[in-house]
Structure formats: structure tokens, C-alpha cells
Protein backbone atom coordinates (compact mmCIF):
# COMPACT_ATOMS: atom_id res chain seq x y z
CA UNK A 1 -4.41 83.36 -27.79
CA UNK A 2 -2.26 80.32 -27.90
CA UNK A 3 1.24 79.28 -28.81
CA UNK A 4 1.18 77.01 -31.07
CA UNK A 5 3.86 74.14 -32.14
CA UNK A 6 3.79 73.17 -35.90
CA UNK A 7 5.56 70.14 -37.00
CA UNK A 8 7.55 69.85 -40.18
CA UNK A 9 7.76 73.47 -41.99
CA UNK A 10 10.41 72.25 -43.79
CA UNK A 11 7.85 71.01 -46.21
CA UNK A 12 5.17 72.95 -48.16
CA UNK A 13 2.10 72.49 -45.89
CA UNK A 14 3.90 73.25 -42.39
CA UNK A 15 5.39 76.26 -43.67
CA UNK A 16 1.77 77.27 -45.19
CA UNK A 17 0.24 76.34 -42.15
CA UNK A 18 2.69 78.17 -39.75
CA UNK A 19 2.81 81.29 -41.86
CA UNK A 20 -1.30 81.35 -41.49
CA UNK A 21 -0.81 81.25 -37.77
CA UNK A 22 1.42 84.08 -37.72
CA UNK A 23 -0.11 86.64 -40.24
CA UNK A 24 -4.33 85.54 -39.63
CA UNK A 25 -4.56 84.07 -36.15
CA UNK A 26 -3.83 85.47 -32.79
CA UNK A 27 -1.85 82.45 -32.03
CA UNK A 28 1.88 82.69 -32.07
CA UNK A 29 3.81 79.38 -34.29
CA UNK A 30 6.76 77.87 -33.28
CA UNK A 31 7.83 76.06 -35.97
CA UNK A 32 10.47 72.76 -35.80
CA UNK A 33 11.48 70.30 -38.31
CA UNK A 34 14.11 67.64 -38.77
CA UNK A 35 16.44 69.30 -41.37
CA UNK A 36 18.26 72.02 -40.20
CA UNK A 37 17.80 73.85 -43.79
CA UNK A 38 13.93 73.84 -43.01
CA UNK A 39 12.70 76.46 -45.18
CA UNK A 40 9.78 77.13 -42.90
CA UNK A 41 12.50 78.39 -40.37
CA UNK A 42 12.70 81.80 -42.21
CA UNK A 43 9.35 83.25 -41.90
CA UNK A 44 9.22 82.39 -37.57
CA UNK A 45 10.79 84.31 -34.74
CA UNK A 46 10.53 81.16 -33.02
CA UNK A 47 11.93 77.46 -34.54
CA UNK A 48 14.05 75.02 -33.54
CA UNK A 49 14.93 71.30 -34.91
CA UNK A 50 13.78 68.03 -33.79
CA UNK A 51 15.16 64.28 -34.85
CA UNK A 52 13.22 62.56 -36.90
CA UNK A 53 10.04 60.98 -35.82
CA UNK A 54 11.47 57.36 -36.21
CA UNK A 55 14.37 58.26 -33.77
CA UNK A 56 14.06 57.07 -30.10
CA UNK A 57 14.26 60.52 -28.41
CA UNK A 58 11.71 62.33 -31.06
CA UNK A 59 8.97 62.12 -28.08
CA UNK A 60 11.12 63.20 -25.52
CA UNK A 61 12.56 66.07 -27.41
CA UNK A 62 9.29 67.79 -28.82
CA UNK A 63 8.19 67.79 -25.15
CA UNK A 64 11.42 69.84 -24.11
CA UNK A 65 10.53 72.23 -26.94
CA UNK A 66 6.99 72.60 -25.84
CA UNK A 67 7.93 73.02 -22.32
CA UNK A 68 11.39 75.14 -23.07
CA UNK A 69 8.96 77.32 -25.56
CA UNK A 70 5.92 77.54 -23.14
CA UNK A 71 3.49 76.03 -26.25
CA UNK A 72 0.20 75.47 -25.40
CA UNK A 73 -1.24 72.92 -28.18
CA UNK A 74 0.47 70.29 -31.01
CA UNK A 75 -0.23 70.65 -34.64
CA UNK A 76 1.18 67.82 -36.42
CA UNK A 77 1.29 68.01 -39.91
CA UNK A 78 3.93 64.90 -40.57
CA UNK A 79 2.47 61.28 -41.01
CA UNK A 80 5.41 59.53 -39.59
CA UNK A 81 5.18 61.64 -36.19
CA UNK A 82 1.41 60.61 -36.50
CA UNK A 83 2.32 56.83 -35.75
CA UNK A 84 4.00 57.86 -32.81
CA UNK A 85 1.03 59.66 -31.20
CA UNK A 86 0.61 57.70 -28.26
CA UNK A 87 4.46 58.10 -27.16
CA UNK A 88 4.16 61.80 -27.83
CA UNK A 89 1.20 61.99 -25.42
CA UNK A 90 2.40 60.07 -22.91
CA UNK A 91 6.06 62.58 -23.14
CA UNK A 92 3.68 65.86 -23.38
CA UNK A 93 1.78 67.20 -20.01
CA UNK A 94 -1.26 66.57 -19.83
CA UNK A 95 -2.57 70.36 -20.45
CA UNK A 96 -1.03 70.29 -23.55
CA UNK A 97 -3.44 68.71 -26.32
CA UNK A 98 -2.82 67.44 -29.43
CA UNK A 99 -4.74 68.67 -32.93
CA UNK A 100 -4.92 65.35 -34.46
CA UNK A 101 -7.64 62.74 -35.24
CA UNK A 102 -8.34 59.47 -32.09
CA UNK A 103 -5.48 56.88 -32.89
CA UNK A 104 -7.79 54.34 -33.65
CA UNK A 105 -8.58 56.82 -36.71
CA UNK A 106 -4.88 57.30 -37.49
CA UNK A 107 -4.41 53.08 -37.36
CA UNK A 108 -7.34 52.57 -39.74
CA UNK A 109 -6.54 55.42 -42.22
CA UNK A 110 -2.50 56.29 -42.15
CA UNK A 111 -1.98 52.57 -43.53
CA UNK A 112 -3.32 52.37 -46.95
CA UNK A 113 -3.89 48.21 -46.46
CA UNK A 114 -5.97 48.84 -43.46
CA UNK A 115 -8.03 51.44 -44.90
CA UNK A 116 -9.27 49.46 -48.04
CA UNK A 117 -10.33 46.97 -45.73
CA UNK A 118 -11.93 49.27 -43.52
CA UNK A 119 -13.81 51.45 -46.41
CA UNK A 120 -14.61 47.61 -48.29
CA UNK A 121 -16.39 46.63 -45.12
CA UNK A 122 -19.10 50.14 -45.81
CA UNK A 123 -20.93 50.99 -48.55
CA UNK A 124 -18.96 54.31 -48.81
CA UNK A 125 -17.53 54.85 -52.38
CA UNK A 126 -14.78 53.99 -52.89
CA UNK A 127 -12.59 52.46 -56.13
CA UNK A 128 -12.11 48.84 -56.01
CA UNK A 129 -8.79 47.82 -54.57
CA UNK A 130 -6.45 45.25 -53.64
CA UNK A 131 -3.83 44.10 -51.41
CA UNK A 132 -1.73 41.37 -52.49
CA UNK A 133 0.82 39.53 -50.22
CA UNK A 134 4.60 38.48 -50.72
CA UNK A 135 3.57 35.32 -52.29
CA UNK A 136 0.69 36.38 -54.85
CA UNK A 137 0.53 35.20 -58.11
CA UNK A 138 0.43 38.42 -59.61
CA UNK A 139 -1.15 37.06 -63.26
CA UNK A 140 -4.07 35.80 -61.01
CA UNK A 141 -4.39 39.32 -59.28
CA UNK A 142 -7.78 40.29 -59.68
CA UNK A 143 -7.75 44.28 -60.98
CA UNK A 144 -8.42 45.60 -64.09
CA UNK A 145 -6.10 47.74 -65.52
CA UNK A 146 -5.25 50.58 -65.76
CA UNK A 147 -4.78 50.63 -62.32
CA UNK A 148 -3.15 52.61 -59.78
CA UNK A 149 -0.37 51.30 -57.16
CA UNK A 150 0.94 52.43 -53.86
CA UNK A 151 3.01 51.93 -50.95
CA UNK A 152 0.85 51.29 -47.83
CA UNK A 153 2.52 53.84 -45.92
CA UNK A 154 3.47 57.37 -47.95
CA UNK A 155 2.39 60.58 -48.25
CA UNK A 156 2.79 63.38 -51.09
CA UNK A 157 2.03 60.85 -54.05
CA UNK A 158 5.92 59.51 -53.41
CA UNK A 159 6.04 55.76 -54.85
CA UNK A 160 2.85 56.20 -56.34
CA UNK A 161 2.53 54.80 -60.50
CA UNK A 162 -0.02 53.90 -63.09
CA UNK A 163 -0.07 50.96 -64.82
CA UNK A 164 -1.40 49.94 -67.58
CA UNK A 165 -0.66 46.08 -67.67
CA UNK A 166 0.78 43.06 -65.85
CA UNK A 167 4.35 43.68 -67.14
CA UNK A 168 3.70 47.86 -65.81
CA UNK A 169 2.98 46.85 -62.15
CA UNK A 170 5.89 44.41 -62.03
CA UNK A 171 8.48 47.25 -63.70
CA UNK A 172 6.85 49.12 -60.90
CA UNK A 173 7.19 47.08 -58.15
CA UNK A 174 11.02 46.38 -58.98
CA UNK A 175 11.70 49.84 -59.64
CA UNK A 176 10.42 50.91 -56.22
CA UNK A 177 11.91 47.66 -54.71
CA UNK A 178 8.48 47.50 -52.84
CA UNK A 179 6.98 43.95 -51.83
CA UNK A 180 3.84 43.21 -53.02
CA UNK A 181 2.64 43.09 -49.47
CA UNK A 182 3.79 46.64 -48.76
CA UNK A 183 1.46 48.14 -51.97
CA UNK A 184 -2.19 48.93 -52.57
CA UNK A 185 -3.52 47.95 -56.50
CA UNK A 186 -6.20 50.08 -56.82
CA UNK A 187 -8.66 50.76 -59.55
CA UNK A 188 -8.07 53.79 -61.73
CA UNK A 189 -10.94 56.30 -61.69
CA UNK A 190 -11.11 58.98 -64.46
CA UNK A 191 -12.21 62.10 -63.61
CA UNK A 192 -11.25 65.53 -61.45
CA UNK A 193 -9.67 64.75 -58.00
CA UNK A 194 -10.72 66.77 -54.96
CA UNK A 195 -8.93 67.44 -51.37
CA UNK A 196 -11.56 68.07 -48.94
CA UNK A 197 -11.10 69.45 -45.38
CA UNK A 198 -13.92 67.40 -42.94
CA UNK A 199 -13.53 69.89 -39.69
CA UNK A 200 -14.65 67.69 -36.84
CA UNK A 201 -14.67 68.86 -32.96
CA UNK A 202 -12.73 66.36 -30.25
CA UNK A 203 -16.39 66.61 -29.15
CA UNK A 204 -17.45 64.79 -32.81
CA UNK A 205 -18.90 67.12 -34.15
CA UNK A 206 -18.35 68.01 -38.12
CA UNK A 207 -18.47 71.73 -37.87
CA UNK A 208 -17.79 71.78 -42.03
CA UNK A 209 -16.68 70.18 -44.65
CA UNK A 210 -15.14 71.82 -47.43
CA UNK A 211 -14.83 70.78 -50.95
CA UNK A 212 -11.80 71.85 -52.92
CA UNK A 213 -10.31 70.59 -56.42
CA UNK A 214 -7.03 70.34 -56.66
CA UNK A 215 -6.35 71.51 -60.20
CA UNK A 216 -2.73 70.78 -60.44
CA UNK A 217 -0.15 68.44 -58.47
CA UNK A 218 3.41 68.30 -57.82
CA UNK A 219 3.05 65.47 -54.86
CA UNK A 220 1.49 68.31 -52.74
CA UNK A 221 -1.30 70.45 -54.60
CA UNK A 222 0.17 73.21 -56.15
CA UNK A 223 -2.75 74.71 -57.58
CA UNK A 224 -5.89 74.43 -55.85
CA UNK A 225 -9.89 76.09 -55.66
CA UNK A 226 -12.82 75.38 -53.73
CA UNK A 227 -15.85 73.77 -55.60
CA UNK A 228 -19.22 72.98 -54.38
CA UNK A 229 -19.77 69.46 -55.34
CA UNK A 230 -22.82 67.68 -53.85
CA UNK A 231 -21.42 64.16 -54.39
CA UNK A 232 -18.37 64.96 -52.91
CA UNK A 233 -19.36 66.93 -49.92
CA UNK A 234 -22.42 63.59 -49.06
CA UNK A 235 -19.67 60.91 -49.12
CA UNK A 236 -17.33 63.44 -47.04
CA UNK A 237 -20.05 63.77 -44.40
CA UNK A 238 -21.09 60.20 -44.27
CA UNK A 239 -17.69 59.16 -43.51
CA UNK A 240 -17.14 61.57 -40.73
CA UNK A 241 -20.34 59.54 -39.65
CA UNK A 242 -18.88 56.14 -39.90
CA UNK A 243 -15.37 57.12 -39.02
CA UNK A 244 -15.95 59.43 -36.10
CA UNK A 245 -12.30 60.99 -36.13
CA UNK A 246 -12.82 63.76 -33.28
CA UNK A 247 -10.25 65.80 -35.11
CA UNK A 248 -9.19 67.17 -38.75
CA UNK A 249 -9.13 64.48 -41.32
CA UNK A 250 -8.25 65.46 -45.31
CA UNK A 251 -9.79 63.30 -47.50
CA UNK A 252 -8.79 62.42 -51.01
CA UNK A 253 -11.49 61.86 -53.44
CA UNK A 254 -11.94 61.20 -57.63
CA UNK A 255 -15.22 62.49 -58.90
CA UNK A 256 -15.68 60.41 -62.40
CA UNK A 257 -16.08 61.74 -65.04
CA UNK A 258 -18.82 59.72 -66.27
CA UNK A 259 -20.95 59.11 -63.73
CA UNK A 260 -20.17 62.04 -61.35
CA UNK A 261 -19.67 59.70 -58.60
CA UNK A 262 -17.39 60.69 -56.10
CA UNK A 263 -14.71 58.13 -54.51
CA UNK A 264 -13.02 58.36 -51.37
CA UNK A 265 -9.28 57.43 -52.23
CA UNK A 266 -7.87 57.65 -48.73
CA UNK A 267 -7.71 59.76 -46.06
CA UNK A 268 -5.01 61.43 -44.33
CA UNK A 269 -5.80 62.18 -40.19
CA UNK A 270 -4.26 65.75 -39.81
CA UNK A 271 -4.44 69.05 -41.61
CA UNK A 272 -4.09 69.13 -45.54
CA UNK A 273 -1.22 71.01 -47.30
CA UNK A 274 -4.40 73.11 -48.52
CA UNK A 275 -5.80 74.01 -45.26
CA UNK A 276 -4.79 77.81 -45.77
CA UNK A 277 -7.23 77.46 -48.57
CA UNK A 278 -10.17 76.26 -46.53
CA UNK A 279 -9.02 79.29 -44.24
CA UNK A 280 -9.58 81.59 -46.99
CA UNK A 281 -12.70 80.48 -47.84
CA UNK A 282 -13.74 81.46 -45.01
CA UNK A 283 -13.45 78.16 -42.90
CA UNK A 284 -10.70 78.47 -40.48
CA UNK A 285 -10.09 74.94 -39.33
CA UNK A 286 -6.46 76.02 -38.05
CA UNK A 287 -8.02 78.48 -35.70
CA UNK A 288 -11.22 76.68 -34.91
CA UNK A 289 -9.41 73.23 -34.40
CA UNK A 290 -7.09 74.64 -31.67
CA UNK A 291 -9.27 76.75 -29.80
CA UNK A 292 -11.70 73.19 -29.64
CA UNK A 293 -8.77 71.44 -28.99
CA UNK A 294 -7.91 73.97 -26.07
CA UNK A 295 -11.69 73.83 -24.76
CA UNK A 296 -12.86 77.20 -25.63
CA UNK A 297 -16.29 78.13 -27.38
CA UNK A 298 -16.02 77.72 -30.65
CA UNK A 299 -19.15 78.49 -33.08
CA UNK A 300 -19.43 76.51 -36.45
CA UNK A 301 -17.87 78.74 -39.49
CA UNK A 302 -20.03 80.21 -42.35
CA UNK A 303 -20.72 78.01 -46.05
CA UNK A 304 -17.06 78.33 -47.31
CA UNK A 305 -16.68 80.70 -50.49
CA UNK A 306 -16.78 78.48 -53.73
CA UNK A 307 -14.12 79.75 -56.35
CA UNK A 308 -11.22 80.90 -54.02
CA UNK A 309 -8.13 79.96 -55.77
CA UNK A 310 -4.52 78.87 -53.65
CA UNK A 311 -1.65 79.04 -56.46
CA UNK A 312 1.52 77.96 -55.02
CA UNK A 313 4.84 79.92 -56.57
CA UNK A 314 8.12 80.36 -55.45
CA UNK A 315 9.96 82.70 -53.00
CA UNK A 316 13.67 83.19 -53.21
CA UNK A 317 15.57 84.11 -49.89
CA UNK A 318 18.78 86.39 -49.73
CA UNK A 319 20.44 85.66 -46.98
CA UNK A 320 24.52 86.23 -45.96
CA UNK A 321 26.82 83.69 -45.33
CA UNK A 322 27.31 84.59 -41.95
CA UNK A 323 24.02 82.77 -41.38
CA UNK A 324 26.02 79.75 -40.74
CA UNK A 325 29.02 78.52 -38.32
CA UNK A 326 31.89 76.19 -39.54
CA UNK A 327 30.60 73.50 -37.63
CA UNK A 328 27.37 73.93 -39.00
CA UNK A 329 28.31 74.88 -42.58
CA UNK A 330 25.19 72.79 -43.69
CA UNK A 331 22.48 74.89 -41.71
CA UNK A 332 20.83 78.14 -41.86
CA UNK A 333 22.08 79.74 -38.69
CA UNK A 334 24.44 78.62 -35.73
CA UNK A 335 22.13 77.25 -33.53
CA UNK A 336 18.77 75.78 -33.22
CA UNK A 337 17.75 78.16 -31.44
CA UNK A 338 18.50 81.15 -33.20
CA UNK A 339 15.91 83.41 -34.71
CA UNK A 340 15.31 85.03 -37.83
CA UNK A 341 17.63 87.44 -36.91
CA UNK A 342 20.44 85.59 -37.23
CA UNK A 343 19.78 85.32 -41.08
CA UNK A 344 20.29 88.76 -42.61
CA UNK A 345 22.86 91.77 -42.57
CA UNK A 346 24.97 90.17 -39.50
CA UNK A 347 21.54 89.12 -36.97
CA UNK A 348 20.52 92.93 -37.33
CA UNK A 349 17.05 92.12 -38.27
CA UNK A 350 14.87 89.42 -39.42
CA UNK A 351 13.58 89.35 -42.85
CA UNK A 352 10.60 90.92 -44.50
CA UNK A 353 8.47 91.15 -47.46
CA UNK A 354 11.20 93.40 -49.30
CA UNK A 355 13.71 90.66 -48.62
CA UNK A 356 12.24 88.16 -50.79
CA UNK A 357 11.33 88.19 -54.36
CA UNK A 358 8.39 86.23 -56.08
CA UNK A 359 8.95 84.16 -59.03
């Protein structure tokens, strides 16, 4: 089995993700983030932090990890490290692959502008949208309203607003400070919105796609359940067709109300926050992605189980101060490469199920 690096379990999907690895798979995570705080930290034996992905050395530091830590594949689960693919490949060996989608995928999806360009150009569904520039007369703009605006780059609905008039999408666009030429205007659809995991080989194949609603949202989907929807699942697989990612794509969809037609929104090229759910259902695209990715036989997965529910609470940690150093008064533990460990009754032991309580 592998060791596996997962980026960013400081937020709700890496630390998902990581804890899937750890307590389903064979594989082994080691986790890093950027914040030294990461939440994710406290569920691995093995973590460590990383700069951000904008920051000159990011490349050259996840490859230290990977060779300090003896990983074997990438799981990138942050969109701004996505950008940066091509520098991270050319710092990683050459044995070590990457989980992630071809780069001319992640150029034509991870900016919001390029993909409504790219998905006008089909006749996949998708709501009508715009993209206005610096200098458009926004009174000539041609959307109806409501309609829905967002920042061309952005994940986790941040920056995201409805508007309901002219006046709304200026307030909006001040508020946010954006430039019209850094937004999307996009039609509003009503209806139920789904999250579906396409699970496509490096070999471009589409192994499964799996259909889930997400039933409630708090940026990431906090409540979520797997729903066999015909519509959705048939625009899913025909953009796998046209897109031809080669790796795991997540792609946002409104099913409306009225017609039943089902919209592709965007599309994000890595794992969903929700891909513990198409584990559960019985579609392990964290397992099956990284044993493709590291060129073993892989078979394709049984139909996933419709009505599996993922309900996202909270966990409260109790850890002692000692956790931290002076210098470090703002991190969990004294180093970054310190272990669970460090975190409770003095570094005596790491933490289990009875040191945590549900709420």
C-alpha cells in the first residue's frame, strides 16, 4: 500500500479525505497544510506545514516532504496549489505521480471565465452566463436577473452573491471590490443542486460517476446524500467525453425544478469535499484513483448505493497547553514535525476517540 501526501487538512475536505485514508484504505496519509493550527494535523501520526501555494518555495518544499517522508503519490485537494501543477511536477521525481486532472483540464475549468467559454462552445447544459470586462456598461449587460455572480477564481462559494437587479450586482461588485473582469454573471437556475464525483483513469477511462445532492451548504457541503438522477448522471458522462480529464473532476450541477434539466455550473479538477461520501457508497475514488495513478490493476467499482447520507458535525479537541513552545505560542505543537503525540498529557500518547467529544 502507498503513502500518501494530502494537501490542505486544515480545511474540511483534506481532513475528510486524510482521515478516509487512514481508517478505510491501506494507504498511510501524511497530511500538510499552510497554517500551523491545521485542524487536520490532529487525527495523523504524520503532518507537517508547507507555505502557501502562491509562495516561491511551495514546489520546492512539498518535494522535501515527499522525499523526507518517503510518499509515494500527491493528492491535492487545494485549487491554488492546482495552478501550480506544472512547477510541482517538475520539483517532484519522476516516480512520484500526481492524483489530479491533465493541466489543460485544470486551465479550462479552475478559471470560471474560461470555463463558460469552453462549456458555451458545446451543447452541454449549462446556465447562460456572462463575462463582462473592466469597461462594460453594466445597464447594457445582457442577463436576466436574478442572477448569480462570482469571482473567476474561488472555491467554497467565497465571493459568491445573488442578485436580484442592476443596483444588487453593483452593491456586489463594490462590496467585494472585484472588477467586473474578474466575475462570472451567471443565470440563476431554481431547483436542487448536486456534487457529482466523475472517477476517470489517467488512462481516460470514467470508471463511475456518482450522483450526490448536496442538501445543505455552509461554502463546503455540510449535509450531503447520494441520488440517482438520470439527467444528472448523462450530462456528467458526456462531459467526461468532451473534457477528457484523465483524473478526478467534481462537478457542480442545478437540476431545475421545472424542467428537470440538469446544468453543469462548473467544475472543480480534484477530489470533492464529499468524496468520503462517494467512498461510502461504495465507490472508492480515493483508493481507486491512487492505485491508477500508481499503475496497479484497478477494476471499475460497483453502482454506488443511492440514499447514503454524509452529515458533517463538530468535534471538539482537548488538548494541554504544553502542546505549544513560546516561540510558537500560535501553533499546535513545537515543531512541524511533531506528531500527535506531542498534543496530549505531556507527548505521552496521541489522541483517540475518547479524547474528543461530538457536538
Amino acid at each position: 500500500m502507498a503513502r500518501v501526501l494530502v494537501t490542505g487538512v486544515g480545511g474540511v475536505g483534506g481532513a475528510s479525505t486524510a482521515r478516509w485514508f487512514r481508517d478505510r484504505t491501506g494507504h498511510t496519509p501524511v497530511g500538510v497544510d499552510m497554517d500551523p493550527r491545521a485542524r487536520g494535523f490532529l487525527d495523523l501520526a504524520e503532518w507537517t506545514t508547507v507555505p502557501p501555494a502562491a509562495d516561491d518555495d511551495w514546489p520546492g518544499t512539498v518535494a522535501s516532504v515527499v522525499a523526507r517522508r518517503d510518499v509515494d503519490v500527491v493528492v491535492p485537494l487545494v485549487d491554488e496549489e492546482l495552478t501550480r501543477h506544472s512547477d510541482l511536477r517538475a520539483a517532484l521525481p519522476s516516480a512520484v505521480p500526481i492524483v489530479a486532472p491533465t493541466v489543460s483540464t485544470i486551465e479550462r475549468t479552475l478559471d470560471k471565465r474560461r470555463f463558460a467559454r469552453w462549456i458555451d462552445g458545446t451543447d452541454l447544459p449549462a446556465p447562460r452566463t456572462v463575462c463582462p470586462t473592466s469597461s462594460t456598461d453594466l445597464s447594457a449587460l445582457d442577463v436576466a436577473y436574478p442572477a448569480v455572480v462570482k469571482p473567476r477564481l474561488g472555491h467554497g462559494s467565497r465571493g459568491v452573491s445573488r442578485v436580484a437587479s442592476l443596483d444588487d450586482l453593483r452593491t456586489s461588485l463594490a462590496y467585494h471590490d472585484f472588477d467586473p473582469a474578474d466575475v462570472v454573471v451567471q443565470e440563476a437556475i431554481e431547483g436542487r443542486e448536486f456534487t457529482t464525483s466523475v472517477v476517470a483513469t489517467t488512462g481516460g477511462d470514467c470508471l463511475s460517476i456518482v450522483t450526490k445532492e448536496a442538501v445543505e451548504k455552509d461554502g463546503n457541503t455540510t449535509w450531503g446524500v447520494t441520488r440517482s438522477n438520470d439527467a444528472v448522471a448523462s450530462a456528467c458522462r458526456d462531459l467526461h467525453d468532451r473534457l477528457d480529464p484523465r483524473g478526478p473532476i467534481n462537478v457542480q450541477q442545478l437540476v431545475d425544478a421545472r424542467t428537470g434539466e440538469a446544468y453543469i455550473v462548473e467544475v472543480n479538477p480534484r477530489f470533492s469535499s464529499t468524496a468520503i461520501l462517494t467512498a461510502r457508497a461504495g465507490v472508492d475514488e480515493l483508493d481507486l484513483l491512487v492505485r491508477d495513478a500508481l499503475d496497479e490493476s484497478i477494476s471499475p467499482p460497483p453502482s454506488p448505493r443511492p440514499g447514503v447520507h454524509l452529515i458533517r458535525t463538530n468535534r471538539d479537541h482537548l488538548v494541554q497547553e504544553e502542546c505549544t513552545t513560546p516561540s510558537e505560542s500560535t501553533g499546535w505543537v513545537a515543531n512541524s514535525d511533531a506528531t500527535p503525540a506531542d498534543l496530549v498529557d505531556g507527548g505521552r500518547r496521541a489522541p483517540s476517540s475518547s479524547d474528543a467529544d461530538t457536538a
